[in-house]
C-alpha atoms as a PDB file:
ATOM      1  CA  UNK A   1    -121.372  41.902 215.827  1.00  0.00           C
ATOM      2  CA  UNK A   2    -120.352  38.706 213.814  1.00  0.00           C
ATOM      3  CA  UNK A   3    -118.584  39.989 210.741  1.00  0.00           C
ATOM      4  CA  UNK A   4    -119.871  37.183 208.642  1.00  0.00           C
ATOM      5  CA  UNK A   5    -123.100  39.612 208.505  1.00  0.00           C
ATOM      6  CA  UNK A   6    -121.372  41.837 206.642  1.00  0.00           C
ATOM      7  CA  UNK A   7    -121.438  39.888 203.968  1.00  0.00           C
ATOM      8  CA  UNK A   8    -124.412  37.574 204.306  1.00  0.00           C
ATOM      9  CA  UNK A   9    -126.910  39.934 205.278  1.00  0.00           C
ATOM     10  CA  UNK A  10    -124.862  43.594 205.086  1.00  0.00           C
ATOM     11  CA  UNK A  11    -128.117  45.772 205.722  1.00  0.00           C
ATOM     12  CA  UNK A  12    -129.040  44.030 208.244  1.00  0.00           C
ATOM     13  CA  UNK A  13    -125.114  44.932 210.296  1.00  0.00           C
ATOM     14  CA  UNK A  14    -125.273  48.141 208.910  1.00  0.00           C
ATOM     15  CA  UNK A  15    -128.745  48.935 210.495  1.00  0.00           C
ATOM     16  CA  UNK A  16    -127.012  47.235 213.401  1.00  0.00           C
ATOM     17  CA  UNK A  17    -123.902  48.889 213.422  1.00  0.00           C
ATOM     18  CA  UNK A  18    -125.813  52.617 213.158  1.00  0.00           C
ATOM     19  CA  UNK A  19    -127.857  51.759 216.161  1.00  0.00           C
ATOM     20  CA  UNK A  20    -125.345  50.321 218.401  1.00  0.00           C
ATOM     21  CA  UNK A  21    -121.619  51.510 217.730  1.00  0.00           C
ATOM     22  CA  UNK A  22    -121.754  54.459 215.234  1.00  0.00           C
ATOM     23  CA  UNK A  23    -121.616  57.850 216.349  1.00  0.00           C
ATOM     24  CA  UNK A  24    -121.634  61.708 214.763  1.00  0.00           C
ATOM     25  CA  UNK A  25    -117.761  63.696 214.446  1.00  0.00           C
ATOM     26  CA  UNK A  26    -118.748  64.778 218.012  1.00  0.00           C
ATOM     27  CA  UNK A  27    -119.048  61.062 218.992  1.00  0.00           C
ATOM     28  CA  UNK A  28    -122.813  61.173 219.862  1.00  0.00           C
ATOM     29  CA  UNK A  29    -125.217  58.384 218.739  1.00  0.00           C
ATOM     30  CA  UNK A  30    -127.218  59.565 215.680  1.00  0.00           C
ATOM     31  CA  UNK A  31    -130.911  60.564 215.766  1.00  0.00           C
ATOM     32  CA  UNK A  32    -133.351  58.240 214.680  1.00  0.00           C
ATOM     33  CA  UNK A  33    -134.112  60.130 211.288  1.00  0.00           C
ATOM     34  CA  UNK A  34    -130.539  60.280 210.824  1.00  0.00           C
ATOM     35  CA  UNK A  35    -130.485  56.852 211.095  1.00  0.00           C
ATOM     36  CA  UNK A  36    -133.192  56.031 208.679  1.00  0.00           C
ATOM     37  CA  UNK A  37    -131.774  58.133 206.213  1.00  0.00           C
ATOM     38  CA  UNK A  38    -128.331  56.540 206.735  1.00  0.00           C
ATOM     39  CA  UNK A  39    -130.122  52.820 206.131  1.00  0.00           C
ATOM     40  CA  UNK A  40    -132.110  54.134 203.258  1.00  0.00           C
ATOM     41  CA  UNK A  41    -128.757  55.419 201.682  1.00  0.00           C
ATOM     42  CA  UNK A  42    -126.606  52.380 202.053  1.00  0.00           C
ATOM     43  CA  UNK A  43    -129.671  50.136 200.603  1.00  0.00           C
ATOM     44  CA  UNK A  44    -129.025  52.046 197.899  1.00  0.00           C
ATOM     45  CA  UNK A  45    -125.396  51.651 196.973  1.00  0.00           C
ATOM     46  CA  UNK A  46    -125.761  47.506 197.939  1.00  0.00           C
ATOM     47  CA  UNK A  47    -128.498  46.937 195.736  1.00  0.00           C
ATOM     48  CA  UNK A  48    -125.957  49.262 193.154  1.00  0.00           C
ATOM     49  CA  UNK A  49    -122.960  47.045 194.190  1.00  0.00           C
ATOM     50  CA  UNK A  50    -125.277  43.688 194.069  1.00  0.00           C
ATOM     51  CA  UNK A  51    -125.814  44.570 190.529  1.00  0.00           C
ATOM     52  CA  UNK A  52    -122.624  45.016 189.247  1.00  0.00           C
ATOM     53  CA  UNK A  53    -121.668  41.484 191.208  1.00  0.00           C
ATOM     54  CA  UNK A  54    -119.547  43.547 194.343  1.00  0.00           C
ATOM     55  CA  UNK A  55    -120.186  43.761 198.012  1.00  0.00           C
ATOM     56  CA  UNK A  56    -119.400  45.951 201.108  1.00  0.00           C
ATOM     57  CA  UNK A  57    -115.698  44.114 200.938  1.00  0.00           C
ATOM     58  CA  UNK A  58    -114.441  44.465 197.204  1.00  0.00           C
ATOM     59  CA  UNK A  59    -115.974  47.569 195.608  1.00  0.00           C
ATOM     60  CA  UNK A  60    -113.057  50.181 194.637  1.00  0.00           C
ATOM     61  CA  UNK A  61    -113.305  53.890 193.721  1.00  0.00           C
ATOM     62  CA  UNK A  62    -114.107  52.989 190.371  1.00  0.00           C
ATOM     63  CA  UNK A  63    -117.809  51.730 191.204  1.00  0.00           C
ATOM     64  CA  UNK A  64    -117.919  54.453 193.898  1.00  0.00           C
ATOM     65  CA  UNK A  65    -117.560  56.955 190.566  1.00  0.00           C
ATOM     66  CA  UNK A  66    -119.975  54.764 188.638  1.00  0.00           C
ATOM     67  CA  UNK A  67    -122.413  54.973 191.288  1.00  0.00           C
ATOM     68  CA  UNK A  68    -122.636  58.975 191.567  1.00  0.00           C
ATOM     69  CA  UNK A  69    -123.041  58.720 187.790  1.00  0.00           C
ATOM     70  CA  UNK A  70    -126.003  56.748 188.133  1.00  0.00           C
ATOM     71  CA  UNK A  71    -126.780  59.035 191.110  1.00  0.00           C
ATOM     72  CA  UNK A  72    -126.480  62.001 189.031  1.00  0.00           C
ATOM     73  CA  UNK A  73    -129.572  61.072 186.741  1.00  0.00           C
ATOM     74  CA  UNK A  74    -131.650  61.551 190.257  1.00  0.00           C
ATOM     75  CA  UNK A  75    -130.129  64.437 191.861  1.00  0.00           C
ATOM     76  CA  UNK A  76    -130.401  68.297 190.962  1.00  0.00           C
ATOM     77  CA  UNK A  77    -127.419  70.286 190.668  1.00  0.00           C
ATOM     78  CA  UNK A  78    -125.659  72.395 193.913  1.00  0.00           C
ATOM     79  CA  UNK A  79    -127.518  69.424 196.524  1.00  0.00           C
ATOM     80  CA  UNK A  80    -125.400  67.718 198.946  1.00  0.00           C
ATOM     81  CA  UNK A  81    -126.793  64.450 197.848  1.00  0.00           C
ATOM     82  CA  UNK A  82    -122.988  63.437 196.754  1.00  0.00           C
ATOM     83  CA  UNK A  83    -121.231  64.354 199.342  1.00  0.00           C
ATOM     84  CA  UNK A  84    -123.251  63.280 201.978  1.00  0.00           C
ATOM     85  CA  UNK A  85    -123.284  59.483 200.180  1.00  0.00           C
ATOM     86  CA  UNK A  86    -119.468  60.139 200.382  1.00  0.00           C
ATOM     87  CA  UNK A  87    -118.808  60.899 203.788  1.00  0.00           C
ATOM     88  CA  UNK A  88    -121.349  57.297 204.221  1.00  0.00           C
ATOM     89  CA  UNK A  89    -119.086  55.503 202.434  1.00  0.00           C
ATOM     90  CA  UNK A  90    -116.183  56.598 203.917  1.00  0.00           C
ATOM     91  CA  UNK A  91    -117.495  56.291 207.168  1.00  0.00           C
ATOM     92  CA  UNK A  92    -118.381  52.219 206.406  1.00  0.00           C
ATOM     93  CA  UNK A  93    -115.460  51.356 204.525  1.00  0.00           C
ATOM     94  CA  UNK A  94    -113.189  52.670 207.707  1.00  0.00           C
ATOM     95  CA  UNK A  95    -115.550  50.969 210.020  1.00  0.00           C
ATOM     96  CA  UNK A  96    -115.129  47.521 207.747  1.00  0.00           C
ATOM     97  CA  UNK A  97    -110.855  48.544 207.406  1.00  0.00           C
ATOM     98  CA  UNK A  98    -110.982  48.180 211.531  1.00  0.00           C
ATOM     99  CA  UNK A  99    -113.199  44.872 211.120  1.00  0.00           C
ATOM    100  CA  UNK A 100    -110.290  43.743 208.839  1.00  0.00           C
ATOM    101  CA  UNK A 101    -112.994  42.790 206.494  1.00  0.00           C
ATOM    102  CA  UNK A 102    -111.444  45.770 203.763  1.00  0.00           C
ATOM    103  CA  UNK A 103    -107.688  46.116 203.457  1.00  0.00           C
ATOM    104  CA  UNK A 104    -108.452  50.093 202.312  1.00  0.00           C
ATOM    105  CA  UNK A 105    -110.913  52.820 202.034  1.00  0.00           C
ATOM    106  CA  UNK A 106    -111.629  53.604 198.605  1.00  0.00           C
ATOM    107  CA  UNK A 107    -113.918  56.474 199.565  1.00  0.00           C
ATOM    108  CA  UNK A 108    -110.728  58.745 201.729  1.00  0.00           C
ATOM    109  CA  UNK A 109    -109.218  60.310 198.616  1.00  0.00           C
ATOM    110  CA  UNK A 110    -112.712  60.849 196.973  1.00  0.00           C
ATOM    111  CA  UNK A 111    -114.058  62.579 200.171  1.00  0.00           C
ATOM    112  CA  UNK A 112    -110.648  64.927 200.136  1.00  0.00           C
ATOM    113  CA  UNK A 113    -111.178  66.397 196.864  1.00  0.00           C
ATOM    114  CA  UNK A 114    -114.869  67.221 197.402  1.00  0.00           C
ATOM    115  CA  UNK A 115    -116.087  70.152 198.943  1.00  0.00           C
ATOM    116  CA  UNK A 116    -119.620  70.808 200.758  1.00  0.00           C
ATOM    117  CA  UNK A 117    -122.209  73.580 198.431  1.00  0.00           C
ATOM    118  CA  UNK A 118    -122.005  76.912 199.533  1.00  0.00           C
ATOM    119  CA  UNK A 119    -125.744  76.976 198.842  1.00  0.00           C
ATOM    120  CA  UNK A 120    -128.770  75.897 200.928  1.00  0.00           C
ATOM    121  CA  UNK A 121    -129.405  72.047 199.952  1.00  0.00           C
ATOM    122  CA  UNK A 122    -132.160  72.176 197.669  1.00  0.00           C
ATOM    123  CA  UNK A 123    -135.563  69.504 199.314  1.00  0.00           C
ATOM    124  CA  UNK A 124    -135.478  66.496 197.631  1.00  0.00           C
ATOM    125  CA  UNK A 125    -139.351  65.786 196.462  1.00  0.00           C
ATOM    126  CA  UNK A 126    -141.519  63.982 194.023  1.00  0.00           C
ATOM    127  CA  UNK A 127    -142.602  66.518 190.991  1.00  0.00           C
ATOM    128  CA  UNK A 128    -146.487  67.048 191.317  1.00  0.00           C
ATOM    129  CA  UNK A 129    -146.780  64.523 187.993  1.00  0.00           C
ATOM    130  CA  UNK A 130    -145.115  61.361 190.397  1.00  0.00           C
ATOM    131  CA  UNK A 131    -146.724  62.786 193.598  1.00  0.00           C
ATOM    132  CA  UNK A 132    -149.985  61.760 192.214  1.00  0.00           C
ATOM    133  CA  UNK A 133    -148.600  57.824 190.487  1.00  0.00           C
ATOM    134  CA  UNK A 134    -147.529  57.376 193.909  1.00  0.00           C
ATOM    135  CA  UNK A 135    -150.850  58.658 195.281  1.00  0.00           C
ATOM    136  CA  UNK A 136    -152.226  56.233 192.941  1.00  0.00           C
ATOM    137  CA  UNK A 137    -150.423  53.459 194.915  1.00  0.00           C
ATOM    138  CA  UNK A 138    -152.253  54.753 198.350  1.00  0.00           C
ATOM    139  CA  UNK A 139    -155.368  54.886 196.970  1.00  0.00           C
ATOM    140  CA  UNK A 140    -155.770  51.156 196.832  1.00  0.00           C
ATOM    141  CA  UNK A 141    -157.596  49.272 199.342  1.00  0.00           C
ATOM    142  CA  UNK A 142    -157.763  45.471 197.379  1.00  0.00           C
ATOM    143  CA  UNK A 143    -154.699  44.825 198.674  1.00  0.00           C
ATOM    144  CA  UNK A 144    -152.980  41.014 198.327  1.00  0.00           C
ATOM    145  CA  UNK A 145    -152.625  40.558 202.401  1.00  0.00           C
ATOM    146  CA  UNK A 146    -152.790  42.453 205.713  1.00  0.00           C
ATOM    147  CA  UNK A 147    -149.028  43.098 205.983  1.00  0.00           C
ATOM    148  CA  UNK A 148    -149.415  44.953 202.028  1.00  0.00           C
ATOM    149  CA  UNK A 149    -152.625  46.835 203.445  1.00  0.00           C
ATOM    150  CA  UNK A 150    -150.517  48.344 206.427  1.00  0.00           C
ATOM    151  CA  UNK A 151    -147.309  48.747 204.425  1.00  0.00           C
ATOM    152  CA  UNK A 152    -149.619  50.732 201.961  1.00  0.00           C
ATOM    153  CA  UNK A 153    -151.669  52.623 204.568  1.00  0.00           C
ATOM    154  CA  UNK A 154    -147.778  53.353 206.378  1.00  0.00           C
ATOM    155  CA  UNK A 155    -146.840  55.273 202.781  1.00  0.00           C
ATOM    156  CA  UNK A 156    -150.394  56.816 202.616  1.00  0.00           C
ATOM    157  CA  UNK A 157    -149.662  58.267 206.157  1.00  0.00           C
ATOM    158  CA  UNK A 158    -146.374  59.639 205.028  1.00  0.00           C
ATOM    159  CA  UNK A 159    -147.729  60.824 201.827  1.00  0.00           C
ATOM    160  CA  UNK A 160    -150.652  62.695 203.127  1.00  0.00           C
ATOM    161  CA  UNK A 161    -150.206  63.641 206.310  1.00  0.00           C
ATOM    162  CA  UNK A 162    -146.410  64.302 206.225  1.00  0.00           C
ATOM    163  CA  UNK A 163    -145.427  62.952 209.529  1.00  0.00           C
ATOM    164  CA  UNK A 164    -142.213  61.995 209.983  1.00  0.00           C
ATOM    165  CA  UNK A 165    -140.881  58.171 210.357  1.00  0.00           C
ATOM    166  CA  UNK A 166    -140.209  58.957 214.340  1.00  0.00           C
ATOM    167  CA  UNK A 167    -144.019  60.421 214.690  1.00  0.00           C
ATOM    168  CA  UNK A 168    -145.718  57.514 212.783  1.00  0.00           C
ATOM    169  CA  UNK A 169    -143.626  54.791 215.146  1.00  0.00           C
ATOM    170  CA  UNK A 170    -145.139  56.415 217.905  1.00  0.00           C
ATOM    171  CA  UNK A 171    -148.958  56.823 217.014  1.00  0.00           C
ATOM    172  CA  UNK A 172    -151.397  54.936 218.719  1.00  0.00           C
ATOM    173  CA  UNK A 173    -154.615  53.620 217.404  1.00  0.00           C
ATOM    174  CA  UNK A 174    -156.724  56.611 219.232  1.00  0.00           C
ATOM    175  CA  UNK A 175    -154.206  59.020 217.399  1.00  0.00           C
ATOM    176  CA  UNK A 176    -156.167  58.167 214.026  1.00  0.00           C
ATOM    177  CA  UNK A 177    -159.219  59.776 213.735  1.00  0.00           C
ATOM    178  CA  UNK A 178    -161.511  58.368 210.639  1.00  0.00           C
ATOM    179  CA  UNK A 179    -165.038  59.202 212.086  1.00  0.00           C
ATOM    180  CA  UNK A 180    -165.285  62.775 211.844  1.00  0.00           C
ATOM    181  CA  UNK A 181    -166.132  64.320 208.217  1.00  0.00           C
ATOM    182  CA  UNK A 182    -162.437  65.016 207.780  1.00  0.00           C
ATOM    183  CA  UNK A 183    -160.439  62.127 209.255  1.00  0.00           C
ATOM    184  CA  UNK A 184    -157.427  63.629 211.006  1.00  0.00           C
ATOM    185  CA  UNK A 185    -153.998  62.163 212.914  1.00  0.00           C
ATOM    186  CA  UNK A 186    -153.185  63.415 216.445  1.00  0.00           C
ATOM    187  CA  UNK A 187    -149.515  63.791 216.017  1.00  0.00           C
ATOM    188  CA  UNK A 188    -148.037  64.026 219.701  1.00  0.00           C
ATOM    189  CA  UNK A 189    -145.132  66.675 220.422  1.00  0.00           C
ATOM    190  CA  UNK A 190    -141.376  64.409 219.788  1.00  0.00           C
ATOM    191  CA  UNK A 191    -138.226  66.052 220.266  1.00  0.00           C
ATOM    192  CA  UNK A 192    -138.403  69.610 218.004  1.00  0.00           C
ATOM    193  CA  UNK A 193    -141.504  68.845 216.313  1.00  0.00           C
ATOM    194  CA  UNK A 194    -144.682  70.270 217.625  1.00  0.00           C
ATOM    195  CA  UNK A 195    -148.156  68.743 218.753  1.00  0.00           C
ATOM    196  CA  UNK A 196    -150.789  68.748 216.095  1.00  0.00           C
ATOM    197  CA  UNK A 197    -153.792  67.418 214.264  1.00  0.00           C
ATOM    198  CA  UNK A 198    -153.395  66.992 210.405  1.00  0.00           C
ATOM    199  CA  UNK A 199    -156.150  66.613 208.227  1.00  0.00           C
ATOM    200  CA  UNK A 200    -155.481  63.855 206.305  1.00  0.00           C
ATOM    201  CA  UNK A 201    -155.323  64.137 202.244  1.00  0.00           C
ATOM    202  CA  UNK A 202    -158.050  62.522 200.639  1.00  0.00           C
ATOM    203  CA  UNK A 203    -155.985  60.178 198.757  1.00  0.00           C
ATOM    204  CA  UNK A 204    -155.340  58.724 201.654  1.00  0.00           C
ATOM    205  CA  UNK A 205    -158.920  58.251 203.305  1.00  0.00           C
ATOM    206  CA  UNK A 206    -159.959  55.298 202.011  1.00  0.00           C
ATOM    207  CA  UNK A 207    -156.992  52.705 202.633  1.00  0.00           C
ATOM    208  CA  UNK A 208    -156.392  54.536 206.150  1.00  0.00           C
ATOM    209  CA  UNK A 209    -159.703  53.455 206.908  1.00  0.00           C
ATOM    210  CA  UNK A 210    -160.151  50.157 205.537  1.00  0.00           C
ATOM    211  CA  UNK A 211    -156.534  49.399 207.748  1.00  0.00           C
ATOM    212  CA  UNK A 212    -157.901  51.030 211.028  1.00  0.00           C
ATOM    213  CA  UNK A 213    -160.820  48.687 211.091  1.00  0.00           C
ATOM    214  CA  UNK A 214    -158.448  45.951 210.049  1.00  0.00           C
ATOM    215  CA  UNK A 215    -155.658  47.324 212.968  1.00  0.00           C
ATOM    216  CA  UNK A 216    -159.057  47.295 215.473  1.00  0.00           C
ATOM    217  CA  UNK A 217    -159.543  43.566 215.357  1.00  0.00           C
ATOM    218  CA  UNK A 218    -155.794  42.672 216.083  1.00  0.00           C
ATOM    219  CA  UNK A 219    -155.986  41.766 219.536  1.00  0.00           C
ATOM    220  CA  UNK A 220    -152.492  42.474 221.025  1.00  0.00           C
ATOM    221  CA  UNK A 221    -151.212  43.555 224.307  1.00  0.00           C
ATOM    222  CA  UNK A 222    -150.241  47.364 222.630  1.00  0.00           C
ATOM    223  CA  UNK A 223    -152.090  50.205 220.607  1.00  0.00           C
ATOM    224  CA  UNK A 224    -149.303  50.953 218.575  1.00  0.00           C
ATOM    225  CA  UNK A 225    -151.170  52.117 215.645  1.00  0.00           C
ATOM    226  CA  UNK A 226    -148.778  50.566 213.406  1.00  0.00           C
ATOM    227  CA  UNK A 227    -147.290  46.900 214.545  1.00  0.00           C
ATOM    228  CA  UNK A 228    -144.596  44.781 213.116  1.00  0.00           C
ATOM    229  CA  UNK A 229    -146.392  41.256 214.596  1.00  0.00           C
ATOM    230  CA  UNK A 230    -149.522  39.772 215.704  1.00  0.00           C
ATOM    231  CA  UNK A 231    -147.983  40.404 219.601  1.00  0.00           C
ATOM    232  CA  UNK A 232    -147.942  44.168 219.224  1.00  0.00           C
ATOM    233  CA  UNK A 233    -144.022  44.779 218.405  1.00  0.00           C
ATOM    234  CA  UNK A 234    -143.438  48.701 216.954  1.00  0.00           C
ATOM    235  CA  UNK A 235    -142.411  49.557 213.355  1.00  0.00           C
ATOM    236  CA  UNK A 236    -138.532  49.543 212.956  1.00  0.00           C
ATOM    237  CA  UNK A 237    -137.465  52.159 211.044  1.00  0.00           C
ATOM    238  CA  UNK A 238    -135.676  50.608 208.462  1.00  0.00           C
ATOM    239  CA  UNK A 239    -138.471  48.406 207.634  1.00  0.00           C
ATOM    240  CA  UNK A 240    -140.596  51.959 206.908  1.00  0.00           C
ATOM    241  CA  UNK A 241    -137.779  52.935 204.781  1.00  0.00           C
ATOM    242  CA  UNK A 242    -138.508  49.507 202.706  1.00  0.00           C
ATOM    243  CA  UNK A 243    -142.393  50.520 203.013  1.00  0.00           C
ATOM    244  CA  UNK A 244    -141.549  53.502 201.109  1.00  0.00           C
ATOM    245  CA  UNK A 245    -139.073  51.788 198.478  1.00  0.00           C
ATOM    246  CA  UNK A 246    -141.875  49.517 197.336  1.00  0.00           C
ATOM    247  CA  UNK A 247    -144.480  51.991 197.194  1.00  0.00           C
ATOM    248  CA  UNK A 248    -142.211  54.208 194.806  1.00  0.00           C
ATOM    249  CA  UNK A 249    -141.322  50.842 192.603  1.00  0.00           C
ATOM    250  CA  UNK A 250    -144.970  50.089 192.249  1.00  0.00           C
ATOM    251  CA  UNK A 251    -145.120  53.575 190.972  1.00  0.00           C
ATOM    252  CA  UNK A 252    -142.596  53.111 188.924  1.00  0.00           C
ATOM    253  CA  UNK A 253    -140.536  56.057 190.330  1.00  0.00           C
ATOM    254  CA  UNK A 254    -137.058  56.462 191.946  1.00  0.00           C
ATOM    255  CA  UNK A 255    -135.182  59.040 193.958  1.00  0.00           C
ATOM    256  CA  UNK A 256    -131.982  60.473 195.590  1.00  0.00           C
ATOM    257  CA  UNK A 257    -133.701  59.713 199.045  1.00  0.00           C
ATOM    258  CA  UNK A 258    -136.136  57.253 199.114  1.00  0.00           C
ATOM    259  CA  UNK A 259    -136.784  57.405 202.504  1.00  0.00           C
ATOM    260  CA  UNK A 260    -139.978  59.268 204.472  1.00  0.00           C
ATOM    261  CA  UNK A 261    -138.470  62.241 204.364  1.00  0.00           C
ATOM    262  CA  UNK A 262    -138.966  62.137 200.608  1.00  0.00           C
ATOM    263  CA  UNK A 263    -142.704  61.740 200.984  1.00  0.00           C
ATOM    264  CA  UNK A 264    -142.682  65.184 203.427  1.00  0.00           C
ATOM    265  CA  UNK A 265    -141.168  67.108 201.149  1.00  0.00           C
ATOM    266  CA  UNK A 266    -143.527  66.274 198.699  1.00  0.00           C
ATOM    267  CA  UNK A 267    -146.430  67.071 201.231  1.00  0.00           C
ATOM    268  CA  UNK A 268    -145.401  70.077 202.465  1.00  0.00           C
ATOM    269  CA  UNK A 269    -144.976  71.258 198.730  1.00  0.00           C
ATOM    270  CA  UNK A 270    -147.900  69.967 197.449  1.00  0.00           C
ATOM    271  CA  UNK A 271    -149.675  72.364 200.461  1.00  0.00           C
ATOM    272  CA  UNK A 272    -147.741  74.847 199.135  1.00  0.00           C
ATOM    273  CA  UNK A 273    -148.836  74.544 195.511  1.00  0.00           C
ATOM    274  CA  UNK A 274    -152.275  74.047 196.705  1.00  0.00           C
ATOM    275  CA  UNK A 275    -152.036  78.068 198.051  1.00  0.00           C
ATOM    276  CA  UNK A 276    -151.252  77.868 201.546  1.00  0.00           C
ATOM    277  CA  UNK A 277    -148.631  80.093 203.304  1.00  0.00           C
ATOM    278  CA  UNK A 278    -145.636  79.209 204.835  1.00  0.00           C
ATOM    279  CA  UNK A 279    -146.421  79.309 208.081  1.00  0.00           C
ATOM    280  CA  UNK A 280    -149.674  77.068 207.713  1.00  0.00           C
ATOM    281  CA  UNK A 281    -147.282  74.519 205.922  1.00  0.00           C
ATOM    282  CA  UNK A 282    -144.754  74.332 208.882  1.00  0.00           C
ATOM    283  CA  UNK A 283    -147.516  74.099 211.440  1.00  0.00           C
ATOM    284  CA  UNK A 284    -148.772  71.570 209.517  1.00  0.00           C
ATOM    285  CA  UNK A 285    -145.713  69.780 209.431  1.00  0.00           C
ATOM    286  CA  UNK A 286    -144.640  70.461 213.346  1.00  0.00           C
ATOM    287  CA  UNK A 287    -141.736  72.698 212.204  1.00  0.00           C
ATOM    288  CA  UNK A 288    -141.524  75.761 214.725  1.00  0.00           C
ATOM    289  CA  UNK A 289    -139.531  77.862 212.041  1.00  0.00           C
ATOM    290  CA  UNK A 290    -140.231  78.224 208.201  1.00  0.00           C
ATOM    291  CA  UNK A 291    -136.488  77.509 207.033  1.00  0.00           C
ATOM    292  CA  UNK A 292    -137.505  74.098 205.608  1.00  0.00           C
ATOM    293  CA  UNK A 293    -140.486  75.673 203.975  1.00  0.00           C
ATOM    294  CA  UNK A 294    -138.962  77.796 203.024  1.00  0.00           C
ATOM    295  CA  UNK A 295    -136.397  76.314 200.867  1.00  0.00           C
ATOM    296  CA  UNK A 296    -139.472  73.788 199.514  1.00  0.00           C
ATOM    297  CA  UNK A 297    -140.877  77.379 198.207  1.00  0.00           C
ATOM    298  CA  UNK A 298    -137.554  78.189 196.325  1.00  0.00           C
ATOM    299  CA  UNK A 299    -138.592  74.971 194.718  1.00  0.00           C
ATOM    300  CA  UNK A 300    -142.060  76.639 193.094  1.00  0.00           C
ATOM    301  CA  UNK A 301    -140.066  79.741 192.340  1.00  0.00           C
ATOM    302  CA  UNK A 302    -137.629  77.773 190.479  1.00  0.00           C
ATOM    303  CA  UNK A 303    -139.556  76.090 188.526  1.00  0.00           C
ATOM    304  CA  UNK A 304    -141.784  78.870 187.356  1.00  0.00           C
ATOM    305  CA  UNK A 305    -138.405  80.691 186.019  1.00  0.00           C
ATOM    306  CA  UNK A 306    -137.505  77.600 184.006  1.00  0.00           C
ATOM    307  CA  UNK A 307    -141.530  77.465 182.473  1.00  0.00           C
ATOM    308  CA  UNK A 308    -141.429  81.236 181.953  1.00  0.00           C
END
């Protein structure tokens, strides 16, 4: 990779540099969630380091500190939120030290002194009041051009359906189902998630609709549901992560994680709200235990304490 990018265009070599050199402490390649997480999370801290007039190669610990204090507004106490920002940074500035584009890491004395929760990580999620601004976003159909009415219908998926950003890449026109009195997805089995069919919130009807008839007169040589060009190419998943970004800035909202796996945490919670049990939730969301559920109920539990 040309270390010019680094600088030029730095999400673009991160993205880059996740998919083709970086690897987990056991040295495997990361997962494709992990990965949009990880570009979702260094977006982030560039935008926070374009602000303040820094980049990848001058920041110091003292806008790594400001950062997490601007970070703190977002985050709930006990999460891992911090320290797993940390351990990114850390993990880039070494990578840019062996590029010779950083003389030091910045992050390595930070990342000593802090420790991992003892607790469960609590979800990260919209509260029920921005759930439904952001639903507000999906609901539109008058949007300015075709790329804005799939980027819309992308978050609208997300939001009411809760598929992940791995499922979505992979559904195929067929998948969507918008005939039937309650349109549906087919989401196919991938990796630990299970095969299902998910009603589809109906929020998210209308612009789901309005793009599948739009998505059925693209001629193209795939049926990718969901296609970066004219010629058919899939999604990337960083661009889904940007997808989501803009949705929550129309809404005027911001998060820790403001990546897809924000939006299903907030789906399987609103289900939750809405009455249904754990175990419809996780089949719902393809999970084949109730741990993540789980800890998205602690969430309602919580919350009623602090209102009673």
């Amino acid at each position: 990779m040309c270390t010019d990018e680094w600088l030029s265009d730095p999400e673009t070599a991160y993205s880059q540099w996740q998919r083709a050199e970086a690897t987990c402490a056991d040295r495997r390649a990361f997962a494709d969630q992990s990965i949009v997480q990880h570009c979702s999370m260094f977006s982030r801290f560039n935008d926070y380091l374009a602000t303040r007039g820094q980049c990848v190669a001058t920041f110091g610990a003292d806008h790594i500190d400001a950062f997490f204090g601007e970070l703190a507004r977002d985050c709930q106490p006990g999460t891992t939120t911090r320290y797993r920002y940390l351990k990114l940074i850390d993990r880039l500035a070494r990578h840019l030290v062996a590029l010779e584009l950083r003389k030091e890491n910045p992050a390595a004395d930070l990342l000593a002194r802090e420790n991992w929760p003892e607790d469960e990580p609590t979800p990260i999620y919209l509260s029920e009041e921005d759930d439904k601004r952001l639903q507000a976003v999906c609901r539109t159909t008058t949007c300015a051009s075709a790329k804005a009415l799939r980027n819309t219908a992308i978050v609208a998926l997300f939001l009411g359906c809760g598929v992940t950003a791995a499922e979505l890449s992979l559904l195929r026109v067929a998948d969507l189902d918008m005939e039937g009195k309650r349109p549906s997805v087919l989401v196919e089995k991938h990796g630990p998630r299970l095969a299902r069919r998910v009603p589809i919130d109906s929020f998210a009807t209308d612009v789901l609709r309005a793009y599948y008839e739009a998505r059925k007169a693209i001629v193209c040589t795939t049926d990718w549901l969901f296609v970066a060009t004219a010629a058919g190419k899939p999604m990337k998943p960083d661009t889904l992560v940007k997808c989501v970004r803009t949705a929550l800035e129309a809404a005027g909202l911001s998060a820790a994680d403001e990546s897809p796996r924000l939006l299903r945490n907030t789906y399987g919670r609103r289900h939750l709200v809405a009455g249904k049990t754990n175990e419809q939730v996780s089949n719902l969301l393809g999970l084949s235990s109730h741990r993540t559920v789980t800890r998205l109920r602690f969430t309602l539990d919580a919350a009623a304490c602090v209102e009673g």
